[in-house]
Protein backbone atom coordinates (compact mmCIF):
# COMPACT_ATOMS: atom_id res chain seq x y z
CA UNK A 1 0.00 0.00 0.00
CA UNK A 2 2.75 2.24 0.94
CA UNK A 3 4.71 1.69 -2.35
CA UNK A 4 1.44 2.56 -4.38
CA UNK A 5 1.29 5.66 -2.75
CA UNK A 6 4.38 6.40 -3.85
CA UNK A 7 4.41 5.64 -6.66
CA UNK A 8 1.11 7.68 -7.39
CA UNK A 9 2.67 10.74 -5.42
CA UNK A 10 6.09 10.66 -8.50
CA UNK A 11 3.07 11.29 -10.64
CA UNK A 12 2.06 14.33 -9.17
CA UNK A 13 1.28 17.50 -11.52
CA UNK A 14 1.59 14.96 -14.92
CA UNK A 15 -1.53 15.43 -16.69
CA UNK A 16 -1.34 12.24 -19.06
CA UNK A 17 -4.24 12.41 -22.13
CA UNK A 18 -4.16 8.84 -22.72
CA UNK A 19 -4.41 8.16 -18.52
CA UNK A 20 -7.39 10.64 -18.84
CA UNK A 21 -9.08 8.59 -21.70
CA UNK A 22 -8.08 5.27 -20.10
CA UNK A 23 -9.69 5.83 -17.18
CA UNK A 24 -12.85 7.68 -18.36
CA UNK A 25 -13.49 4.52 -20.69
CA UNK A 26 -13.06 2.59 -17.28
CA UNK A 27 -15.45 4.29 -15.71
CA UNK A 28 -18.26 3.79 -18.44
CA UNK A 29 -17.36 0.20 -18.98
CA UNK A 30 -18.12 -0.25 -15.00
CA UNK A 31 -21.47 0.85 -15.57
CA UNK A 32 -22.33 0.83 -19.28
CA UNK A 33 -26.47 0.53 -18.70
CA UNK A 34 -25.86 3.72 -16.19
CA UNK A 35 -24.17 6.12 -18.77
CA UNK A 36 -25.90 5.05 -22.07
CA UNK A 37 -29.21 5.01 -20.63
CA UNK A 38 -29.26 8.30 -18.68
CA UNK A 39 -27.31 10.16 -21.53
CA UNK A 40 -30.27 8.75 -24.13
CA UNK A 41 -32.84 10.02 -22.04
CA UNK A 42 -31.58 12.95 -21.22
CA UNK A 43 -29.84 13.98 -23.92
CA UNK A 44 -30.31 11.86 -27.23
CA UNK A 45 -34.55 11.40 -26.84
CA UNK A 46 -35.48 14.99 -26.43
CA UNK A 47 -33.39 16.78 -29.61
CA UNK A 48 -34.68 13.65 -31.37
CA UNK A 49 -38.30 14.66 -30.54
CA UNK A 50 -37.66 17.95 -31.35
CA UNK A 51 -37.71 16.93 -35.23
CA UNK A 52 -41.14 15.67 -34.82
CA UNK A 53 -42.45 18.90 -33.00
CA UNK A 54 -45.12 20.92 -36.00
CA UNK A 55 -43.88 24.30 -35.88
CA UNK A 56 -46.89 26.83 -35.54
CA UNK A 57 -48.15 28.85 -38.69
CA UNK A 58 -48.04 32.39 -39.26
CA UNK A 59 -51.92 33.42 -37.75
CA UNK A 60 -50.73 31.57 -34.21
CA UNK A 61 -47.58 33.00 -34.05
CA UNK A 62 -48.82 36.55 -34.39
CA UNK A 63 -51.97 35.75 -32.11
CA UNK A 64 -50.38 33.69 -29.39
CA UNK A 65 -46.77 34.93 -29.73
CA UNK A 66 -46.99 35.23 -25.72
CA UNK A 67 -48.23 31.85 -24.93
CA UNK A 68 -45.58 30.41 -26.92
CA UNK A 69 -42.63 32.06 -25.68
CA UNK A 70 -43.87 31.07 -22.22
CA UNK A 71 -44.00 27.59 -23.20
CA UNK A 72 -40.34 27.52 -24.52
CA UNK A 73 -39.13 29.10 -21.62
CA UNK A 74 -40.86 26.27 -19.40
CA UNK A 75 -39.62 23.56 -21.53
CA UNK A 76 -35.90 24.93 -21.88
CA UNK A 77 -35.74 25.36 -18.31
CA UNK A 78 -37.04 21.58 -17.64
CA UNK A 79 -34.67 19.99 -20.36
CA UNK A 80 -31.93 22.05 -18.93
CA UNK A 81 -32.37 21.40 -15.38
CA UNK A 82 -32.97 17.36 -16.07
CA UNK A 83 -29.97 17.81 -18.35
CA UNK A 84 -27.72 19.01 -15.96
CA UNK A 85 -29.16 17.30 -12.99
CA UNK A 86 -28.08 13.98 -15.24
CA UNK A 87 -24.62 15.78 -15.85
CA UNK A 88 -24.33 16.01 -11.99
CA UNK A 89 -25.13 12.39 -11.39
CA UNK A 90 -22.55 10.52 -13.98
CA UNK A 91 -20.04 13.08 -12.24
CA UNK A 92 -20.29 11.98 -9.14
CA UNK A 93 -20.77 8.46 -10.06
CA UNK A 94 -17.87 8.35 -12.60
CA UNK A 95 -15.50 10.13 -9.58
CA UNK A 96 -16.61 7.98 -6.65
CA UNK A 97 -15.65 4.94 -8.99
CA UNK A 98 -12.31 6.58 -9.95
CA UNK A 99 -11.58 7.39 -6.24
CA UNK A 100 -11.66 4.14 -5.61
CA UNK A 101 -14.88 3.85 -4.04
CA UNK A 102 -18.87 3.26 -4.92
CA UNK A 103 -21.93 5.12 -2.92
CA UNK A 104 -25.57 4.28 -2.86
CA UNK A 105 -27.18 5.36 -6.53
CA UNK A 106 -30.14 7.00 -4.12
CA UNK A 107 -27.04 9.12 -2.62
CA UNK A 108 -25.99 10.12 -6.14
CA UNK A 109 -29.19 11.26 -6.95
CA UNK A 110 -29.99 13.28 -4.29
CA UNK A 111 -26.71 14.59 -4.32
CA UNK A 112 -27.10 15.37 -8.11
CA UNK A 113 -30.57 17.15 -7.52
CA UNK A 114 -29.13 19.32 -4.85
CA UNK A 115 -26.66 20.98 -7.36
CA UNK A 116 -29.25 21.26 -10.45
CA UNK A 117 -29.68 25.43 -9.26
CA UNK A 118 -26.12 26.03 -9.16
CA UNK A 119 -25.40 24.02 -11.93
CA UNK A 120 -27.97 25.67 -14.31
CA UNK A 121 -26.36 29.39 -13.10
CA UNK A 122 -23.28 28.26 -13.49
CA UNK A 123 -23.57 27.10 -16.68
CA UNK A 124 -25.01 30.27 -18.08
CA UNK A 125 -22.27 32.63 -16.75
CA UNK A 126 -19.92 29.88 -18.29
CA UNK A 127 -21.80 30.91 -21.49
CA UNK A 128 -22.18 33.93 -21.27
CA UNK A 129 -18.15 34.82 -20.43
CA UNK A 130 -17.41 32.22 -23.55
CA UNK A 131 -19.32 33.80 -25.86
CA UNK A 132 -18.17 37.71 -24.39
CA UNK A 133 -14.26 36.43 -25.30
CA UNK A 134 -15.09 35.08 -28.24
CA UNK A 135 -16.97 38.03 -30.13
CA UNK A 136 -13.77 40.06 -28.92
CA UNK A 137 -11.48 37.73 -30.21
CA UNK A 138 -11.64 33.74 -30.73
CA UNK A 139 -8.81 33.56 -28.10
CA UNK A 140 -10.09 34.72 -25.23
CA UNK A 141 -13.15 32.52 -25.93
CA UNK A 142 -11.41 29.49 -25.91
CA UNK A 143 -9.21 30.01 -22.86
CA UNK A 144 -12.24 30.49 -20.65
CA UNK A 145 -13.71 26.92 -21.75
CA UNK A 146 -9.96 25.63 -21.09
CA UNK A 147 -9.81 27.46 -17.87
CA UNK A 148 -13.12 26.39 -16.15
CA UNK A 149 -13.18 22.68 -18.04
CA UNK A 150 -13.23 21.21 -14.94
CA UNK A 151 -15.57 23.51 -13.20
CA UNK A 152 -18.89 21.42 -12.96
CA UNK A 153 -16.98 18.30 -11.50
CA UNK A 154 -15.79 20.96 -8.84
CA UNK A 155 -18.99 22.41 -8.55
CA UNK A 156 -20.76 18.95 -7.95
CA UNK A 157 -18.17 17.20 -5.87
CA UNK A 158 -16.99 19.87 -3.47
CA UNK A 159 -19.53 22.24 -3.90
CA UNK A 160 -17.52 25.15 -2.99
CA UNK A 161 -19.89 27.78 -4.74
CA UNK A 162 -20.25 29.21 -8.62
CA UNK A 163 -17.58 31.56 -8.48
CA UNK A 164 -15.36 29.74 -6.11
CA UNK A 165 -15.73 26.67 -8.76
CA UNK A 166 -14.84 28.60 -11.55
CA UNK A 167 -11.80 29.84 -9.77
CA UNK A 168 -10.75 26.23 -8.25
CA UNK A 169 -10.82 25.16 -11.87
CA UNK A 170 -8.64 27.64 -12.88
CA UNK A 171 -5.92 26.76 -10.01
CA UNK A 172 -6.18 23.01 -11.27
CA UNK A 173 -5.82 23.97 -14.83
CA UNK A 174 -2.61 26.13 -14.18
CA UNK A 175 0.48 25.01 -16.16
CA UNK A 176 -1.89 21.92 -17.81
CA UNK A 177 -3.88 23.90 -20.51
CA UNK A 178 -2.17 22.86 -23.36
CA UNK A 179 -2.88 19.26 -22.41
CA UNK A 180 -6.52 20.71 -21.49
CA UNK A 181 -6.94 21.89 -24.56
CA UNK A 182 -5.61 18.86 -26.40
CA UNK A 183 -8.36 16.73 -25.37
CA UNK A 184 -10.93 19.32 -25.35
CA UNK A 185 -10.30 19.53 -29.51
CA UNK A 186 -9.61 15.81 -29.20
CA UNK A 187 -12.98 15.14 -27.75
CA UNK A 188 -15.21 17.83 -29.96
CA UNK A 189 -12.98 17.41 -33.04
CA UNK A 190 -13.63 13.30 -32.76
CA UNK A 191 -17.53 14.00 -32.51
CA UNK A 192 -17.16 16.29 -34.96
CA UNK A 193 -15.80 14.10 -37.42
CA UNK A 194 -18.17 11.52 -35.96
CA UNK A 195 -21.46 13.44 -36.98
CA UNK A 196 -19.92 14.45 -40.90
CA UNK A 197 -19.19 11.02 -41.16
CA UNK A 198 -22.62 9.74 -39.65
CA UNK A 199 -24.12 12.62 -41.96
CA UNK A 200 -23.07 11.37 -45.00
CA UNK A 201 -23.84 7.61 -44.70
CA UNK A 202 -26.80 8.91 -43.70
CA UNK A 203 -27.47 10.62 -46.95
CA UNK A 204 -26.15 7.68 -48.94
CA UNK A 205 -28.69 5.35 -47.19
CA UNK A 206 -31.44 7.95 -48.13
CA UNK A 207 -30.40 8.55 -51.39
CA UNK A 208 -30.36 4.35 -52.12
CA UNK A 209 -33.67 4.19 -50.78
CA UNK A 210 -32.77 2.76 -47.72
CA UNK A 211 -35.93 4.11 -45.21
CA UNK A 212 -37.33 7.30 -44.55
CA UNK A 213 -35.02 10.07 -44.39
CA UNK A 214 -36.84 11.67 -40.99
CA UNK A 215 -36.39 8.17 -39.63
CA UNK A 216 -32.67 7.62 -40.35
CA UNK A 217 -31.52 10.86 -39.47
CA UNK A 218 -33.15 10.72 -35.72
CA UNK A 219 -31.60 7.63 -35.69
CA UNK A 220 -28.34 9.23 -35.93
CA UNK A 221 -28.92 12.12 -33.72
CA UNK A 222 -29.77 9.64 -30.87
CA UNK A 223 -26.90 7.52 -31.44
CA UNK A 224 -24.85 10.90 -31.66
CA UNK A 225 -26.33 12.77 -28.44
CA UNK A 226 -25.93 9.72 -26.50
CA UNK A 227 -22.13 8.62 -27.17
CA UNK A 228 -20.90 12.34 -26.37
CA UNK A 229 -22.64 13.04 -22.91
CA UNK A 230 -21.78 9.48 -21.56
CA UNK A 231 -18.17 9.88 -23.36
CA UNK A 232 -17.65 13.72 -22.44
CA UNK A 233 -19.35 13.28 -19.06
CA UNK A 234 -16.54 10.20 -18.28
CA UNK A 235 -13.22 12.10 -19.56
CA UNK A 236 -14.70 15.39 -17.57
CA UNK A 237 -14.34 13.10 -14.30
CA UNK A 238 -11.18 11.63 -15.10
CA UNK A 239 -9.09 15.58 -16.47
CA UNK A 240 -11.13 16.78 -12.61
CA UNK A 241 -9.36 13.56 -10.34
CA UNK A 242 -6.30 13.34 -12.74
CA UNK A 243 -6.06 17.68 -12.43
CA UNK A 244 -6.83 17.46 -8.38
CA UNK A 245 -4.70 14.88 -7.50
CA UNK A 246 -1.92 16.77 -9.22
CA UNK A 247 -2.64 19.55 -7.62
CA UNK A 248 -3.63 18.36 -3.97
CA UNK A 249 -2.56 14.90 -3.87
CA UNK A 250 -4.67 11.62 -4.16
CA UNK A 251 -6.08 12.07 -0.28
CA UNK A 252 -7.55 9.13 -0.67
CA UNK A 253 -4.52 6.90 -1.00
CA UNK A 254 -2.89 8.58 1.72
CA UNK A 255 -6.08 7.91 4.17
CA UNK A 256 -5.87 4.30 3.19
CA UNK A 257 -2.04 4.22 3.85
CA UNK A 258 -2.37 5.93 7.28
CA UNK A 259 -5.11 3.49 8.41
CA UNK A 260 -4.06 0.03 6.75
């Protein structure tokens, strides 16, 4: 036990993109069901429904323009919050498995639902400071999503508070960003590829007669939507405990050295 300490403590402040991948495809294999079926519900099923939502004509958009707007604020709140509340829960499940340890699902729930708020705020000032740096320049834009990458793991694990999340993800980004940054266009560049490439089989198959159009391209979306949240969900957990350990240490190999 000792020895593994050690040996995990001469890795301190290495941030390692293929240890990062390794163990974020770990943690999903560990609970495959968990991650593929809360990231289709919560993410894949509703933009798929979207294409099957009638858009309103002209006469009810000018006579219930009101109504309407009220009903896509409701329903962008809801998808958000159960979107992020889902977000909360593979983060602390994917964590508590990489720590080493496993806690009650009904704990990572509640746990989960008590950061939704915070999560949702957070999330918009995220937005809002990203998209602020980037209509100055494209730099600035992209350092802020490098900097706080790691915020919502802080946020749901140590709930320290927005700001103080934002700035604890800064600290564990120091002197790693170019790694950060690495995977971040490693993990968005892959899906992007993903999606052209899904795209044009996609119109292939249509264009051979193969199905309905409508049909094969929600088909794709949900396959799509689900793979990234349960994949970009998994590698966020594994930069935040590969990032924190460097920074702080892995505390809890230290606690299971001291009482072994």
């Amino acid at each position: 036990m000792i020895a593994d300490v050690a040996t995990r403590e001469q890795g301190r402040g290495d941030l390692s993109i293929g240890r990062v991948l390794a163990r974020a495809s770990e943690v999903i294999a560990a609970a495959p069901l968990l991650f593929l079926g809360i990231s289709l519900a919560t993410a894949a099923l509703p933009q798929a429904l979207l294409r099957f939502v009638v858009p309103p004509d002209e006469w009810t958009i000018r006579h219930a323009f009101a109504e309407l707007l009220l009903v896509a604020v409701v329903a962008l709140i809801a998808w958000a919050a159960l979107h992020y509340g889902a977000q909360a829960l593979l983060l602390r499940v994917s964590v508590a498995r990489l720590d080493g340890g496993r806690e009650p699902l009904v704990v990572s729930v509640a746990g989960a639902a008590a950061v939704v708020a915070p999560m949702l705020a957070m999330m918009l000032v995220f937005a809002m400071a990203a998209l602020a740096g980037t209509m100055l320049l494209i730099v600035p834009g992209i350092m802020l999503v490098v900097m706080w990458s790691v915020a919502a793991p802080v946020l749901v694990i140590e709930r320290p508070g927005i700001l103080a999340a934002l700035a604890r993800s800064r600290a564990l980004t120091r002197g790693h960003r170019w790694r950060v940054f690495g995977l971040l266009l490693l993990v968005y560049g892959t899906y992007w590829m993903a999606g052209v490439g899904l795209g044009v089989g996609t119109g292939l198959a249509v264009a051979g007669g193969a199905g309905t159009g409508s049909l094969i391209t929600t088909g794709v979306t949900i396959v799509l939507a689900t793979g990234f949240m349960a994949i970009s969900t998994a590698i966020q957990a594994a930069l935040y405990v590969e990032l924190r350990d460097g920074h702080d240490g892995p505390a809890g190999y230290r606690l299971r050295a001291i009482f072994a």
